[in-house]
N, C-alpha and C. Protein backbone atom coordinates (compact mmCIF):
# COMPACT_ATOMS: atom_id res chain seq x y z
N UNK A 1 -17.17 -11.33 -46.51
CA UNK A 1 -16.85 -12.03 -47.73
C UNK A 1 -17.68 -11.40 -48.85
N UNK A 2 -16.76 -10.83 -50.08
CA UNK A 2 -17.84 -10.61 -51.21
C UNK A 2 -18.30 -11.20 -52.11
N UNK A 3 -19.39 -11.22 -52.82
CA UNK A 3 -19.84 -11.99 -53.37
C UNK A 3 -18.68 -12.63 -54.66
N UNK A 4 -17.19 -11.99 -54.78
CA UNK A 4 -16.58 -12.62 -55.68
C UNK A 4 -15.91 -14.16 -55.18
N UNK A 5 -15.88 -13.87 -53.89
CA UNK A 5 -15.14 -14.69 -53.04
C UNK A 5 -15.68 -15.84 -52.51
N UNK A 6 -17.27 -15.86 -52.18
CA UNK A 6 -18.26 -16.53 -52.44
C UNK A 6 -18.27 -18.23 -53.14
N UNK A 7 -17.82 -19.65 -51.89
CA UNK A 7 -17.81 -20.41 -53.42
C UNK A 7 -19.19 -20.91 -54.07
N UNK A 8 -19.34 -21.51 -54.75
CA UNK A 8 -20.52 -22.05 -55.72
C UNK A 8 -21.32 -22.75 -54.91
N UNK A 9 -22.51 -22.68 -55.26
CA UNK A 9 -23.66 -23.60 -54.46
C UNK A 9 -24.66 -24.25 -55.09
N UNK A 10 -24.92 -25.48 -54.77
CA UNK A 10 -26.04 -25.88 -55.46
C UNK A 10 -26.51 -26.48 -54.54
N UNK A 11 -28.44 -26.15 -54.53
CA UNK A 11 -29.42 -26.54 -53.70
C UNK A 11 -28.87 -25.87 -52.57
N UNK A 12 -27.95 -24.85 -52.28
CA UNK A 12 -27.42 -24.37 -50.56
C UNK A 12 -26.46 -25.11 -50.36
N UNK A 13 -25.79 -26.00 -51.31
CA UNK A 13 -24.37 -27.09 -50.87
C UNK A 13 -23.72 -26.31 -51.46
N UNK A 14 -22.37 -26.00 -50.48
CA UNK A 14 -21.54 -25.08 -51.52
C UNK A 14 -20.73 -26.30 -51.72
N UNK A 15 -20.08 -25.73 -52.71
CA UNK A 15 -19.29 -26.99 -53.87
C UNK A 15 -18.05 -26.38 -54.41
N UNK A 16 -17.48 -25.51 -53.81
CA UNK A 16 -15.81 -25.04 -53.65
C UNK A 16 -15.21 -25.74 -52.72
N UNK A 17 -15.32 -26.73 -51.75
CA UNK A 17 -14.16 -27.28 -51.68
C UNK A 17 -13.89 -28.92 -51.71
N UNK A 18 -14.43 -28.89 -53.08
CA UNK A 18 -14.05 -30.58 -53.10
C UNK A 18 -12.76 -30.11 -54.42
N UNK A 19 -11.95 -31.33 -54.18
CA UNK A 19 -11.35 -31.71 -55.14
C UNK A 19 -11.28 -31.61 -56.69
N UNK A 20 -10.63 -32.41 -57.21
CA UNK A 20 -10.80 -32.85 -58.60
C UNK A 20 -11.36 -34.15 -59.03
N UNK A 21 -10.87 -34.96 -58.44
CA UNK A 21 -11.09 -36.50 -58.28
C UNK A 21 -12.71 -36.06 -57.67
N UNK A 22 -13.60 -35.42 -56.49
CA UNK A 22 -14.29 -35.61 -56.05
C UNK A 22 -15.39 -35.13 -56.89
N UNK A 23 -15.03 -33.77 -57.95
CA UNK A 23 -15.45 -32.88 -58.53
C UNK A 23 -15.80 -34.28 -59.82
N UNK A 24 -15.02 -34.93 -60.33
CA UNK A 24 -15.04 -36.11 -61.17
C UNK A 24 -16.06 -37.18 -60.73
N UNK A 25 -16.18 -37.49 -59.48
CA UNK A 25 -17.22 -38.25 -58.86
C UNK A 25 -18.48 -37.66 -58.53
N UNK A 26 -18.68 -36.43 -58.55
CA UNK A 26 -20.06 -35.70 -58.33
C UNK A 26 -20.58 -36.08 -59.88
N UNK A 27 -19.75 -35.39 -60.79
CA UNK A 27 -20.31 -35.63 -61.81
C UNK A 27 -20.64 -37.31 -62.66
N UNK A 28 -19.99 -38.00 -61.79
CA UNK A 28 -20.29 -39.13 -62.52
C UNK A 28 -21.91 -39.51 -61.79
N UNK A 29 -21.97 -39.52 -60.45
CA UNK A 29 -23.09 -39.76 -59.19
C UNK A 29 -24.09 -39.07 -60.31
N UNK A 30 -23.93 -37.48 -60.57
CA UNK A 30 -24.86 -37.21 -61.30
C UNK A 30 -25.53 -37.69 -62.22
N UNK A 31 -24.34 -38.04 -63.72
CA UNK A 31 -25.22 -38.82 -64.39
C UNK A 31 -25.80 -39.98 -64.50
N UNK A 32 -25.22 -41.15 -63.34
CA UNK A 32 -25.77 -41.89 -62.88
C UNK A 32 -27.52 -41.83 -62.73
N UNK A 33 -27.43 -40.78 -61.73
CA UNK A 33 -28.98 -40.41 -61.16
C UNK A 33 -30.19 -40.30 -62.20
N UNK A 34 -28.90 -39.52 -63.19
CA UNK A 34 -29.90 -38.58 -64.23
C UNK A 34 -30.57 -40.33 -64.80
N UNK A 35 -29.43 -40.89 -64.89
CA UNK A 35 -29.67 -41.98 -65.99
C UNK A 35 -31.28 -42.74 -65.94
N UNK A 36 -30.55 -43.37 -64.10
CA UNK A 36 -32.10 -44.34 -63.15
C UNK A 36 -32.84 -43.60 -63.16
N UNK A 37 -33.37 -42.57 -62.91
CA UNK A 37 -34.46 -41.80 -62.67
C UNK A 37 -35.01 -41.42 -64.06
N UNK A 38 -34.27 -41.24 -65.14
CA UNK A 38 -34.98 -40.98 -66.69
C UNK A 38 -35.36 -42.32 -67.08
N UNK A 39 -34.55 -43.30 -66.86
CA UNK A 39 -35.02 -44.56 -67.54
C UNK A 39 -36.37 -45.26 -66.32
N UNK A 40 -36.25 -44.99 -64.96
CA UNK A 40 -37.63 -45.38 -64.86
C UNK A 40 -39.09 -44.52 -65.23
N UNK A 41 -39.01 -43.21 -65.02
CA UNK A 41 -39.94 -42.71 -65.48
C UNK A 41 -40.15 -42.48 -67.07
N UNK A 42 -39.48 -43.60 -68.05
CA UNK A 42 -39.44 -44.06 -69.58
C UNK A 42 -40.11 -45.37 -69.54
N UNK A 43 -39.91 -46.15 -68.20
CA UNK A 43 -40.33 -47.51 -68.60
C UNK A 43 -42.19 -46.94 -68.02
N UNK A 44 -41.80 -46.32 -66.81
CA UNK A 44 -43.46 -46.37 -66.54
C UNK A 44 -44.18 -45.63 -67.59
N UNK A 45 -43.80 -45.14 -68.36
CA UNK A 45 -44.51 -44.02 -69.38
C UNK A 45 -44.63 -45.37 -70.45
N UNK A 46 -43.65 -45.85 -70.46
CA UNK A 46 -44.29 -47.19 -72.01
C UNK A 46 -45.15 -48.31 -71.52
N UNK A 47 -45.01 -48.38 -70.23
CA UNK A 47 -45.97 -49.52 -69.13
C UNK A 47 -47.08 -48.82 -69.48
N UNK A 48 -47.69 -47.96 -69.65
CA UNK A 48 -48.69 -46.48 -69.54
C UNK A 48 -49.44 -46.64 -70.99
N UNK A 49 -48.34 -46.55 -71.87
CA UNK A 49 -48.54 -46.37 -73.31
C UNK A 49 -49.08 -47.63 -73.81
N UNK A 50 -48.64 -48.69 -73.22
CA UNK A 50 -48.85 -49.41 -73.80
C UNK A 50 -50.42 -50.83 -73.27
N UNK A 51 -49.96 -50.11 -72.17
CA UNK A 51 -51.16 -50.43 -71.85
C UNK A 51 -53.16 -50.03 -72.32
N UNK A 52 -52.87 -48.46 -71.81
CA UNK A 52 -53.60 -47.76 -72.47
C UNK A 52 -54.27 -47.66 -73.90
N UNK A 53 -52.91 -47.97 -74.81
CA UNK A 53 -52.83 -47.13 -76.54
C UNK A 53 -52.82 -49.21 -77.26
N UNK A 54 -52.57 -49.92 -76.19
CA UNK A 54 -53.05 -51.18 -76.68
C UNK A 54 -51.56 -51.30 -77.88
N UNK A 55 -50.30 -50.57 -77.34
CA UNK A 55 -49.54 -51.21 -78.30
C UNK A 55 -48.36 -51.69 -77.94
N UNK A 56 -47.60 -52.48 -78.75
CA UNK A 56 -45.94 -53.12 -78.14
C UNK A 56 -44.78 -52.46 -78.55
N UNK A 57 -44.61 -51.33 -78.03
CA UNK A 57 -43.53 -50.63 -77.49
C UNK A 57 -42.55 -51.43 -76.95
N UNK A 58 -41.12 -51.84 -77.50
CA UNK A 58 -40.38 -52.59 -76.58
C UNK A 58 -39.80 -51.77 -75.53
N UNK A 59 -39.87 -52.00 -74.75
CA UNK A 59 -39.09 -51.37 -72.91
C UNK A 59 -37.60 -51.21 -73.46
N UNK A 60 -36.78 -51.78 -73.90
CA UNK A 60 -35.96 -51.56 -74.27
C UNK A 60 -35.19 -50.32 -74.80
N UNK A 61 -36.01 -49.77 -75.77
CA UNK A 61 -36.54 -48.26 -75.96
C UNK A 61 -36.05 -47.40 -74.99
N UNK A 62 -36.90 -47.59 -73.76
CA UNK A 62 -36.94 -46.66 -72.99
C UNK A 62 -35.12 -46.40 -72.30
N UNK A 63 -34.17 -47.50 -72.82
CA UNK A 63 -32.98 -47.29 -72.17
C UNK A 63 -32.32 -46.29 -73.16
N UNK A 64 -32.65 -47.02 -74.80
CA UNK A 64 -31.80 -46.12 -75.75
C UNK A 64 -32.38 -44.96 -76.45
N UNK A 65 -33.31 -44.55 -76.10
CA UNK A 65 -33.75 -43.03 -76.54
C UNK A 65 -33.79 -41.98 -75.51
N UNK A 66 -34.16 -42.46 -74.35
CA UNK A 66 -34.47 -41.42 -73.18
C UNK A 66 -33.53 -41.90 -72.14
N UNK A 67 -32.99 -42.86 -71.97
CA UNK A 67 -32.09 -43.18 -70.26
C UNK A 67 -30.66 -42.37 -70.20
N UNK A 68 -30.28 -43.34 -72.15
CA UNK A 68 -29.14 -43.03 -72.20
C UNK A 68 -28.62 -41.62 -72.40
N UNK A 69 -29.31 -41.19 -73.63
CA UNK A 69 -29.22 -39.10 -74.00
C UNK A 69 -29.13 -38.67 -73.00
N UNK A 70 -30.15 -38.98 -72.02
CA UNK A 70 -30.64 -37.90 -70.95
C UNK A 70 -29.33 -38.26 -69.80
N UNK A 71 -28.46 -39.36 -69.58
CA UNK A 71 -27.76 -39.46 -68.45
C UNK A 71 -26.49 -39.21 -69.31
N UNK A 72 -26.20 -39.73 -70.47
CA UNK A 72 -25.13 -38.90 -70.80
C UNK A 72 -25.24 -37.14 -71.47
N UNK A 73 -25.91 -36.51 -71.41
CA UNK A 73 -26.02 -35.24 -71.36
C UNK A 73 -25.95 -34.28 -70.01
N UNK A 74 -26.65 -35.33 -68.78
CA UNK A 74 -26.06 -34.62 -67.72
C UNK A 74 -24.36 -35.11 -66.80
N UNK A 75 -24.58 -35.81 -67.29
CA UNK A 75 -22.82 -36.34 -67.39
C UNK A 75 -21.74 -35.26 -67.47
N UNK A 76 -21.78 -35.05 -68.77
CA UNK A 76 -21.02 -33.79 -69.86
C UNK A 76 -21.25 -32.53 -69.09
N UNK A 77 -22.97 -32.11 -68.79
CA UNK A 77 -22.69 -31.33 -67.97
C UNK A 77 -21.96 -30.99 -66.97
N UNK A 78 -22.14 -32.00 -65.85
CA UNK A 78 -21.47 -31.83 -64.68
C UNK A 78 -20.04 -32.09 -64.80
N UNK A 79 -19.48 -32.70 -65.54
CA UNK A 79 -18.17 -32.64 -65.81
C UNK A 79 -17.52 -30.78 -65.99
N UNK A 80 -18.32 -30.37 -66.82
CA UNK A 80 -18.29 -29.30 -67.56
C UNK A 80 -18.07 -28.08 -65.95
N UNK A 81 -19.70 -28.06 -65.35
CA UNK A 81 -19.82 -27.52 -64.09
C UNK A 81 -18.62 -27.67 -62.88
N UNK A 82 -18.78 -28.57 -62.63
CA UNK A 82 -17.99 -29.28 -61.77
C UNK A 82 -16.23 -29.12 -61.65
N UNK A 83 -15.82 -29.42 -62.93
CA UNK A 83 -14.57 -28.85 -63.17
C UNK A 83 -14.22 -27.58 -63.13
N UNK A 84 -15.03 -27.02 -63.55
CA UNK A 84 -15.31 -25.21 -63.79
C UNK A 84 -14.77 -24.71 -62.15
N UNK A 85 -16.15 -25.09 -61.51
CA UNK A 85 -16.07 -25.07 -60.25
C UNK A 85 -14.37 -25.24 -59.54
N UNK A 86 -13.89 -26.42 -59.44
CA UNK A 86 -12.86 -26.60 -58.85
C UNK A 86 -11.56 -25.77 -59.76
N UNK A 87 -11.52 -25.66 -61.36
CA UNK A 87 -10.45 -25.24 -61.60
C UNK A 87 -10.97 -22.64 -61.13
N UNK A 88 -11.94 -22.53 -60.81
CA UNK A 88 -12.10 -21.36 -61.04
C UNK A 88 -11.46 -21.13 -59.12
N UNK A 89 -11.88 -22.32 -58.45
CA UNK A 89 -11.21 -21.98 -56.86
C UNK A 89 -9.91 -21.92 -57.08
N UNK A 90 -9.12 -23.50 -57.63
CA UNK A 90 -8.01 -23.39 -57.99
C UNK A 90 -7.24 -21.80 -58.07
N UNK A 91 -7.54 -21.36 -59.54
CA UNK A 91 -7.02 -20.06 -59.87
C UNK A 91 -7.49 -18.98 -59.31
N UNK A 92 -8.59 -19.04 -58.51
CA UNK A 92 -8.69 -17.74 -57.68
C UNK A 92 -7.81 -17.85 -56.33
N UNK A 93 -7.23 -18.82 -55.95
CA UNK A 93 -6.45 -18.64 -54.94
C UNK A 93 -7.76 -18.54 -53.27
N UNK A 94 -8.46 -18.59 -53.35
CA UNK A 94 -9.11 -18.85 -52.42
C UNK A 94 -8.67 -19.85 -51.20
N UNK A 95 -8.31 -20.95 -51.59
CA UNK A 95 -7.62 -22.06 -50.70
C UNK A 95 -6.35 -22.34 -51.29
């Protein structure tokens, strides 16, 4: 197999043969992840801040400056990736 033929991998998962619909659900899982995982390490950073710096930071914050950007930016990405992915197998005729 040459490396044109090769499908896509991420982390060593290759990711040529899912779907569209599935290719649509990776990327949503993704920004999901991106979302929980930015917005807790936002709340512990203002738990941090505010503890520390002695000030009232509302937590709230931490959903609409950093949870949300950051999970809808990898969203868009993986939509972006993801589709790429399945429409570039698509047209290469591979499967």
């Amino acid at each position: 197999m040459n490396a044109a033929a090769q499908p896509a991998r991420l982390l060593g998962i290759p990711l040529g043969d899912f779907g569209f619909f599935s290719a649509l659900l990776l990327a949503l899982a993704s920004g999901l992840l991106a979302f929980f995982a930015s917005c807790f390490l936002a709340i512990l950073a203002l738990l941090f801040w505010n503890i520390i710096g002695h000030n009232h930071v509302n937590y709230a914050d931490s959903y609409l400056y950093v949870a949300f950007p950051f999970g809808a930016a990898v969203l868009a990405f993986g939509v972006v990736f993801f589709t790429s992915v399945w429409l570039r197998r698509r047209f290469s005729g591979i499967h």
